[in-house]
Protein backbone atom coordinates (compact mmCIF):
# COMPACT_ATOMS: atom_id res chain seq x y z
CA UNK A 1 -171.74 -109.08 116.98
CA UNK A 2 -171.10 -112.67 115.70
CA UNK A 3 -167.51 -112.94 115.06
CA UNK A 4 -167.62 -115.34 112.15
CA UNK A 5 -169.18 -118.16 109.72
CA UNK A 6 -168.19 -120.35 113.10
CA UNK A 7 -170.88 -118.37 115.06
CA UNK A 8 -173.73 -118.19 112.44
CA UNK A 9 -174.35 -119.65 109.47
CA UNK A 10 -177.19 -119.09 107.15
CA UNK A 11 -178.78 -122.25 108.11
CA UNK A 12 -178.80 -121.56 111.67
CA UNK A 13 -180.08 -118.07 111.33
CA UNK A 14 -183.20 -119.58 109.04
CA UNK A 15 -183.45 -122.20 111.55
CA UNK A 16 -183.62 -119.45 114.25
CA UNK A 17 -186.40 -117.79 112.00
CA UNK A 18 -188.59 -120.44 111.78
CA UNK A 19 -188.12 -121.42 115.40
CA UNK A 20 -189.43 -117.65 116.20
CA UNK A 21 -192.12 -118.07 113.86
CA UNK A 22 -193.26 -121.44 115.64
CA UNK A 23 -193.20 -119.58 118.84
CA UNK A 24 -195.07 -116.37 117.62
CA UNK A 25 -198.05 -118.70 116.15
CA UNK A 26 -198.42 -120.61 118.91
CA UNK A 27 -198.10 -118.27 121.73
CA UNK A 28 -202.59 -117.98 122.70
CA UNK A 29 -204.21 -115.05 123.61
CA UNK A 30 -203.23 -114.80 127.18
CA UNK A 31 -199.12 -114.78 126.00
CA UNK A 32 -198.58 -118.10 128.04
CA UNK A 33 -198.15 -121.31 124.90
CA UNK A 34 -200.66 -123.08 127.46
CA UNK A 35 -198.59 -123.29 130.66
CA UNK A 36 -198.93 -121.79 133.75
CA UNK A 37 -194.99 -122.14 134.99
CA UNK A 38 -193.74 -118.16 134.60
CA UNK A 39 -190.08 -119.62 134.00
CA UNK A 40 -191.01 -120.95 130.85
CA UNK A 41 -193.08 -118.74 129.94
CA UNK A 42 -190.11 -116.26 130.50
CA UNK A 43 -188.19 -118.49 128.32
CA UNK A 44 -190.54 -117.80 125.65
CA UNK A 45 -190.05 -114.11 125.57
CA UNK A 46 -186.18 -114.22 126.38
CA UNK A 47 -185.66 -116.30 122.70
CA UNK A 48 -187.25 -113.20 121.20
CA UNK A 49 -185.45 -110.48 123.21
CA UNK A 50 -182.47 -112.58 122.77
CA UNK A 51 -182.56 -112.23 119.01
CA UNK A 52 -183.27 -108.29 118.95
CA UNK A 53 -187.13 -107.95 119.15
CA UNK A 54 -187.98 -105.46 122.12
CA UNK A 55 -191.07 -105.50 124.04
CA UNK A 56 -193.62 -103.75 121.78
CA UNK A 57 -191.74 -102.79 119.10
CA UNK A 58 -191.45 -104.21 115.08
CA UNK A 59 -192.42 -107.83 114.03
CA UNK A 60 -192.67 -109.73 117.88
CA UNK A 61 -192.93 -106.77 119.93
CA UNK A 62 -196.71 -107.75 120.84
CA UNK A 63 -195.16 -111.66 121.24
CA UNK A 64 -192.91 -110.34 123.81
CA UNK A 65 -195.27 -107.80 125.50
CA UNK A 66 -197.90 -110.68 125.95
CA UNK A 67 -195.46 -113.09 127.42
CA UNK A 68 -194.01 -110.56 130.16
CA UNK A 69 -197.21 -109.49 130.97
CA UNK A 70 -198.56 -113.06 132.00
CA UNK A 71 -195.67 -113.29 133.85
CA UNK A 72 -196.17 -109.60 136.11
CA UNK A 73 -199.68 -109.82 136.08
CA UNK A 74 -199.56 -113.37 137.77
CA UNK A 75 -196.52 -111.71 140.34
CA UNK A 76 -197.96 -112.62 144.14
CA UNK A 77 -197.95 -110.07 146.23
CA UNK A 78 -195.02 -111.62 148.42
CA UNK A 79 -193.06 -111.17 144.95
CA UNK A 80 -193.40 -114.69 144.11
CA UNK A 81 -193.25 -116.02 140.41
CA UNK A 82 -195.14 -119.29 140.69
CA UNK A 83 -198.48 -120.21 139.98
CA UNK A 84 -198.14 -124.03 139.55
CA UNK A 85 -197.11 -126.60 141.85
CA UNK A 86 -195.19 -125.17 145.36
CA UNK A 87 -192.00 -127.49 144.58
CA UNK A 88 -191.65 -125.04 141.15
CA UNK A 89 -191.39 -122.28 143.39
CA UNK A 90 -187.72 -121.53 143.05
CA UNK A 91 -187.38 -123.00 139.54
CA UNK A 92 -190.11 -120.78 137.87
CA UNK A 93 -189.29 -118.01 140.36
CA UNK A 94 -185.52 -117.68 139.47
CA UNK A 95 -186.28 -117.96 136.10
CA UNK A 96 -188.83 -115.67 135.64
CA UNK A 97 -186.95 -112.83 137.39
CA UNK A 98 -183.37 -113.55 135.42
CA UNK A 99 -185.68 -112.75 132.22
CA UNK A 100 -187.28 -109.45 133.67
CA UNK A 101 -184.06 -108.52 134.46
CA UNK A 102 -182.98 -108.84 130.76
CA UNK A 103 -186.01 -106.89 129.61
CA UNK A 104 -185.81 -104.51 132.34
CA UNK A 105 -183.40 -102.05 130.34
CA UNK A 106 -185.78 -102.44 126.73
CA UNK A 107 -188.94 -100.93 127.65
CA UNK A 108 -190.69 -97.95 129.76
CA UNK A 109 -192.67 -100.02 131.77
CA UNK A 110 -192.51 -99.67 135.43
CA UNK A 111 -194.22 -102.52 136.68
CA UNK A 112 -190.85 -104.72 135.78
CA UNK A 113 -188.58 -102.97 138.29
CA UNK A 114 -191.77 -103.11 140.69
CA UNK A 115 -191.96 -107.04 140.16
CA UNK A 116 -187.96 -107.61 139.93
CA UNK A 117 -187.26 -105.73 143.35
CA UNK A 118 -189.94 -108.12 145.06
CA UNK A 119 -188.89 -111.11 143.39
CA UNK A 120 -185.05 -109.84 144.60
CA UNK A 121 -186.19 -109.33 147.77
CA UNK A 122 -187.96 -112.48 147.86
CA UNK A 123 -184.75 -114.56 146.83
CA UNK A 124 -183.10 -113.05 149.52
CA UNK A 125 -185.44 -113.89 151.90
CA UNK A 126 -185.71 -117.37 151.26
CA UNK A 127 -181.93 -117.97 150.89
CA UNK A 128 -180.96 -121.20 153.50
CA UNK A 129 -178.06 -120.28 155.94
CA UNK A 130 -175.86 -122.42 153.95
CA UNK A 131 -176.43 -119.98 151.11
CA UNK A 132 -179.01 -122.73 149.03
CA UNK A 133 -182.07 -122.22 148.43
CA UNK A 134 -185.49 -125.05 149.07
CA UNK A 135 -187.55 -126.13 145.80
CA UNK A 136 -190.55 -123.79 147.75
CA UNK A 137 -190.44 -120.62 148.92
CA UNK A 138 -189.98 -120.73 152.32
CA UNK A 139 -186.20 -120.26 154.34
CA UNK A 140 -185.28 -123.82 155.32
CA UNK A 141 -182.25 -124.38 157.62
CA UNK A 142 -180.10 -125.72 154.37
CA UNK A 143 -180.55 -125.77 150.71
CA UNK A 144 -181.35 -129.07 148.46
CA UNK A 145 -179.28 -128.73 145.49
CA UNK A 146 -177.64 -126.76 142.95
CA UNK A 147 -180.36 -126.96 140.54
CA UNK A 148 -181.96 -124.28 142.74
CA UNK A 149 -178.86 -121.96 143.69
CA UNK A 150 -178.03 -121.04 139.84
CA UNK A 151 -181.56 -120.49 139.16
CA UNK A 152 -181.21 -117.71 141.74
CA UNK A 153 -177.65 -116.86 140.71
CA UNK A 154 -178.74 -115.49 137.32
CA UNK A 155 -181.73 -113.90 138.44
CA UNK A 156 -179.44 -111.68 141.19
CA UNK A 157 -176.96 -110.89 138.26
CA UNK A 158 -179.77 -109.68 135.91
CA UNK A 159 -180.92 -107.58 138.21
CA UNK A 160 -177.29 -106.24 138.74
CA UNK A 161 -176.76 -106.03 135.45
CA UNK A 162 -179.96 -103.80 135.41
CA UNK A 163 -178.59 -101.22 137.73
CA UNK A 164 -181.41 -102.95 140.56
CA UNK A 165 -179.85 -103.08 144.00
CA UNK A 166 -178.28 -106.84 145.11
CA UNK A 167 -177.08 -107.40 149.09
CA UNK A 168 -174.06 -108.78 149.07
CA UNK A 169 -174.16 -111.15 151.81
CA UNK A 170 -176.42 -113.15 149.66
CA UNK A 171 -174.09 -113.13 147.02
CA UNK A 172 -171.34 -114.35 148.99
CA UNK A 173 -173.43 -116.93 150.78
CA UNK A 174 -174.74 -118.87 147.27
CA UNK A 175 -170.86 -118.48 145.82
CA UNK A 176 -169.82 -120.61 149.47
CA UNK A 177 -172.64 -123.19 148.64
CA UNK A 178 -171.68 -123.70 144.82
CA UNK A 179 -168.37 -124.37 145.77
CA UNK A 180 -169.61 -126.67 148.50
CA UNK A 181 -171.39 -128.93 146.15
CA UNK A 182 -167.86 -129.56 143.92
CA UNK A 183 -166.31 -132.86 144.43
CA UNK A 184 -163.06 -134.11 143.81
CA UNK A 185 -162.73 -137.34 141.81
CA UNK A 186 -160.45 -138.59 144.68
CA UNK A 187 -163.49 -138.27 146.97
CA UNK A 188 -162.49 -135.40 148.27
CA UNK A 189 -165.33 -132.57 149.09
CA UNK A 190 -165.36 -130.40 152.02
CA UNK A 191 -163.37 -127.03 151.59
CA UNK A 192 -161.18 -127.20 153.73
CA UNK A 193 -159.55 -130.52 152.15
CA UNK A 194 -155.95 -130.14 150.70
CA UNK A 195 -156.52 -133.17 148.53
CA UNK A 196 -159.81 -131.15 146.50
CA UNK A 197 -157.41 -129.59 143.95
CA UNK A 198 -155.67 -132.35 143.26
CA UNK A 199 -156.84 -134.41 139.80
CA UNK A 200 -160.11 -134.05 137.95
CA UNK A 201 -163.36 -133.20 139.40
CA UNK A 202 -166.43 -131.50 139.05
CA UNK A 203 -169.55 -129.40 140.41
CA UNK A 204 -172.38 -132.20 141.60
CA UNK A 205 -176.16 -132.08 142.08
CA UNK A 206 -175.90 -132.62 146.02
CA UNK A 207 -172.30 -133.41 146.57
CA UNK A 208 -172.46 -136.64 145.19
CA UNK A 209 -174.97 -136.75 141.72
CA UNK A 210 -172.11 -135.13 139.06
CA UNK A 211 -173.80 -134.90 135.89
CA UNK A 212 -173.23 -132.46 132.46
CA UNK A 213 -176.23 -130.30 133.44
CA UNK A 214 -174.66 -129.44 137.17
CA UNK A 215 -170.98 -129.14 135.85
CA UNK A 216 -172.24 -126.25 133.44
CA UNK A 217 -175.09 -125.16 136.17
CA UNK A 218 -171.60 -124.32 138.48
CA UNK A 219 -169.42 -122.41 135.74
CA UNK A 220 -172.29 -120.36 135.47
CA UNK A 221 -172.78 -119.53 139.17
CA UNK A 222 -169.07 -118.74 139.23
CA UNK A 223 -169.50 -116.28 136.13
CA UNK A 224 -171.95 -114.88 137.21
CA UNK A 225 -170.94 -113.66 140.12
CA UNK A 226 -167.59 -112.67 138.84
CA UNK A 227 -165.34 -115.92 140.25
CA UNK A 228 -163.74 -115.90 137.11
CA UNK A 229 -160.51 -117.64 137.74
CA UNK A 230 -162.22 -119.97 140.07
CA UNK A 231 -159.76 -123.26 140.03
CA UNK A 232 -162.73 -125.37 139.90
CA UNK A 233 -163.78 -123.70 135.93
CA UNK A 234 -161.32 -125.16 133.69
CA UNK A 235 -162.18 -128.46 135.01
CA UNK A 236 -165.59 -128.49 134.84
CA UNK A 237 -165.41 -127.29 131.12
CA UNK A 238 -163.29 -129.97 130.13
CA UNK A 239 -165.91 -132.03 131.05
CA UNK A 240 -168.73 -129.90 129.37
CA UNK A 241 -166.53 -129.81 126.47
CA UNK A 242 -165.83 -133.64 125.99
CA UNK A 243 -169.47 -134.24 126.45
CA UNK A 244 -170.35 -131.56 123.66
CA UNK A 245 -167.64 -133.68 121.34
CA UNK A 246 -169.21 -136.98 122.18
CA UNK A 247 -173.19 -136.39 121.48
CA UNK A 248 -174.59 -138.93 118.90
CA UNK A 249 -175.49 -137.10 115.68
CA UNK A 250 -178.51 -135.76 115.40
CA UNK A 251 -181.60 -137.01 113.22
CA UNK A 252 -183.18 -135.13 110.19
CA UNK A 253 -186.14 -133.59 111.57
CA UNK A 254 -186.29 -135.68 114.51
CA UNK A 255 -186.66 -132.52 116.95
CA UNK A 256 -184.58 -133.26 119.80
CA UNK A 257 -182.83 -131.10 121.25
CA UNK A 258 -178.38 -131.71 122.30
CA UNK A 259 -178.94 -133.59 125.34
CA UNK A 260 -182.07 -131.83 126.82
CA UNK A 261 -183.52 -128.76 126.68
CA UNK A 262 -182.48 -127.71 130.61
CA UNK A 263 -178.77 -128.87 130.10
CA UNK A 264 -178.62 -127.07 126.90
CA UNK A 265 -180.16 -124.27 128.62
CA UNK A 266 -176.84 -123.96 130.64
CA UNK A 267 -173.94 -125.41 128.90
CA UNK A 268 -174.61 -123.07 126.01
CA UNK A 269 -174.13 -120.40 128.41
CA UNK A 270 -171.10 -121.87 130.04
CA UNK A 271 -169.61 -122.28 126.97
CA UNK A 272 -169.96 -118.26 125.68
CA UNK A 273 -169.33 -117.20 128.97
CA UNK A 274 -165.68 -118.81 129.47
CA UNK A 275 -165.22 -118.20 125.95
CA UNK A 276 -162.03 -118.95 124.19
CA UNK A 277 -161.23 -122.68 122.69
CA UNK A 278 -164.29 -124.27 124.35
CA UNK A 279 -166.60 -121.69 122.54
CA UNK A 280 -164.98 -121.92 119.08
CA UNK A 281 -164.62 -125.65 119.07
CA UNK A 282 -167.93 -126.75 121.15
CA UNK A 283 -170.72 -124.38 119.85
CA UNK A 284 -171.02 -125.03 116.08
CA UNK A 285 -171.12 -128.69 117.26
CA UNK A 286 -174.68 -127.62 119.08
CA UNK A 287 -175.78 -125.14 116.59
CA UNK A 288 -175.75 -127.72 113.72
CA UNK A 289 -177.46 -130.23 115.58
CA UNK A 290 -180.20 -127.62 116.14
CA UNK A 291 -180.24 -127.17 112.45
CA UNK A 292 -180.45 -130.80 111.74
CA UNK A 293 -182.94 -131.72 114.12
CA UNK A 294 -185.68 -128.67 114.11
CA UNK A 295 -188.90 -130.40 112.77
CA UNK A 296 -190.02 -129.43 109.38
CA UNK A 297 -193.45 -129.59 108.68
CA UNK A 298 -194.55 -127.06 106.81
CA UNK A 299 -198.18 -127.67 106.83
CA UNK A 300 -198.13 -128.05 110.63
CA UNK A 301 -199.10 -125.04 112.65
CA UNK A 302 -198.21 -127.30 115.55
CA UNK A 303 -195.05 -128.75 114.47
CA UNK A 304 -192.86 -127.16 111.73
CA UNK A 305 -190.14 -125.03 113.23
CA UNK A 306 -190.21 -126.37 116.66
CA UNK A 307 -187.79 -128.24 118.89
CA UNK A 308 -188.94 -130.74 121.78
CA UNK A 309 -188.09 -132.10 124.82
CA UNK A 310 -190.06 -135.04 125.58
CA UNK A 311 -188.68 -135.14 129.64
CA UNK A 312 -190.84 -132.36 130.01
CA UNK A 313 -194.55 -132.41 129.65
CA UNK A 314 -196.88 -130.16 130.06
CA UNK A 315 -200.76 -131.26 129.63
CA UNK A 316 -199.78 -135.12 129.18
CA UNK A 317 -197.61 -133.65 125.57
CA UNK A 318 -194.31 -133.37 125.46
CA UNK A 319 -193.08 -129.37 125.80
CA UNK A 320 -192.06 -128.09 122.66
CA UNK A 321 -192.45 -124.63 124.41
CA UNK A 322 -189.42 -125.31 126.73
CA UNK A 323 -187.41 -126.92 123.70
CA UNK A 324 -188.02 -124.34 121.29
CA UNK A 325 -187.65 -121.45 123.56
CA UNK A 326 -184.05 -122.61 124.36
CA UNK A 327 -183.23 -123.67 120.68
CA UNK A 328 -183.42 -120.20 119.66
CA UNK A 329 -181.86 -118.47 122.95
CA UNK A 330 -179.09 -120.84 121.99
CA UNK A 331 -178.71 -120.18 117.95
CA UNK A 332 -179.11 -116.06 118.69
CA UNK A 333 -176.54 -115.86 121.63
CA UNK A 334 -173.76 -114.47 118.53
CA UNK A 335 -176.34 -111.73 118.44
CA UNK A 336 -174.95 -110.90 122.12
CA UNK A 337 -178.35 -108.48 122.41
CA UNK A 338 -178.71 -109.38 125.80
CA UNK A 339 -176.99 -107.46 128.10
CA UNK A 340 -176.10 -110.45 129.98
CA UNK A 341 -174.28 -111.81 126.88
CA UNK A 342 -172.87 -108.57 125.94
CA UNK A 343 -169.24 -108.11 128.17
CA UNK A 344 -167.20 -110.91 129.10
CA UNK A 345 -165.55 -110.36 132.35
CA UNK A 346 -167.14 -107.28 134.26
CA UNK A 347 -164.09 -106.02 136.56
CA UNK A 348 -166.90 -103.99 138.60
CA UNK A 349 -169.09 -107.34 139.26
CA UNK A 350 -165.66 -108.84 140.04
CA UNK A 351 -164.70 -106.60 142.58
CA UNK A 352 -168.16 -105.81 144.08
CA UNK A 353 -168.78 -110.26 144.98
């Protein structure tokens, strides 16, 4: 459980509350907030499983039940979780199947393992030779970017953490092409080079592209599958870390999310799971801008509790779906419910990758 005032506050758990409530009266009859990408619809349920509520049970359980189900019953028979546009193949597909994998454990029903062993089988599939993965589902000679590979990375560790089978050869593959796309400040890049260690660097979009979202998008690839004292961590968070220190205060209401909602999505998660200094000093900084920021409106069905994203639209409005949904993944992660969030370093994931 939280382990202090540092971790929760009783401003970010009412903040939390209402950003729940905004999803849970917004949600539509078919469980989907209006959009057909299963990733963030997955999103949607994963802020609710992520504060406690299981599928079908107490206050959200028919929030959470409605939201996987979109996502299985839309499932293509070649185990693919995309129903919009082909290049959000591997973005909603990865996504979609990491939060299956987190509900797979909190309810009876069979038709998650069903879905998560064809989306598993699917990712595996579809996995370049250079261990990447292609923005559609098809197996390309190389993969585009690391965007794509820790998608797929936390999707294959939710299903381990699941007790769902995992080859390791595609494993070991995606760990070689994370630590391909890392690039020395120096210049320095290829794995081979003496000169990579040396100085400051950091994970990159392609190789080249370093940005805050890919630095934390690598940590996570390396925690997840159990790379834990991976050289290339420590620097990566001081970056992550200095960039958490430096964002502009947030406005009153404004509801903008730290950055944006995807890097949130992923430095929040770096952050927890290195742990240690860079938690404690770097994640009250993002929960109180959460608390600052969340729009209050109270006589706005549409508006009051939500967060937003304006990079991402969906319908010609910006998402407040994707912005909300990570908000509250982000304020309940103290709650460590999630069995992703709930050990630190696994020694058996560690010695199995």
């Amino acid at each position: 459980r939280a382990e202090g005032d540092w971790e929760i506050s009783p401003t970010s758990e009412t903040a939390l509350k209402r950003g729940l409530e905004w999803l849970a009266r917004n949600q539509g009859p078919q469980g989907n907030w209006e959009s057909n990408d299963l990733g963030l619809v997955g999103l949607g349920a994963l802020a609710f499983l992520a504060d406690g509520h299981v599928p079908g049970r107490g206050k959200y359980g028919q929030v959470v039940d409605r939201a996987l189900n979109y996502v299985i019953r839309n499932a293509k028979p070649s185990g693919l979780l995309n129903i919009a546009d082909p290049q959000r193949d591997m973005y909603n597909h990865g996504l979609a199947a990491f939060v299956l994998g987190q509900a797979h454990g909190m309810t009876p029903d069979r038709r998650i393992s069903q879905v998560l062993e064809q989306a598993l089988r699917l990712i595996a599939n579809t996995q370049a030779r250079d261990g990447g993965w292609d923005y559609r589902a098809d197996r390309k000679p190389y993969g585009h970017d690391l965007s794509l590979v820790v998608m797929q990375a936390k999707a294959l560790r939710s299903a381990v953490d699941s007790g769902l089978e995992v080859r390791n050869d595609v494993i070991q593959l995606a760990i070689q092409s994370v630590r391909g796309k890392y690039r020395a400040s120096n210049g320095a890049r290829n794995l081979d080079d003496p000169k990579l260690k040396d100085g400051p660097g950091q994970f990159t979009y392609d190789g080249h592209n370093g940005t805050t979202a890919m630095a934390a998008a690598g940590v996570v690839c390396m925690q997840e599958f159990g790379q834990y004292d991976d050289w290339r961590i420590p620097k990566n968070m001081d970056l992550i870390s200095q960039a958490v220190k430096e964002l502009k205060p947030s406005r009153e209401g404004d509801g903008r999310v730290p950055f944006d909602a995807y890097t949130l999505y992923y430095v929040g998660q770096a952050l927890y799971q290195v742990g240690g200094e860079y938690w404690k000093e770097c994640y009250p900084l993002l929960r109180d801008h959460l608390v600052t920021s969340q729009i209050r409106k109270p006589n706005s069905v549409a508006e009051d509790g939500a967060w937003r994203d304006p990079r991402y639209v969906t319908g010609g409005r910006p998402t407040h779906l994707f912005g909300t949904s990570v908000a509250c993944f982000l304020l309940a992660i103290p709650n460590r419910y999630l069995p992703i969030l709930q050990e630190g370093r696994i020694e058996s994931v560690q010695k199995r990758f």
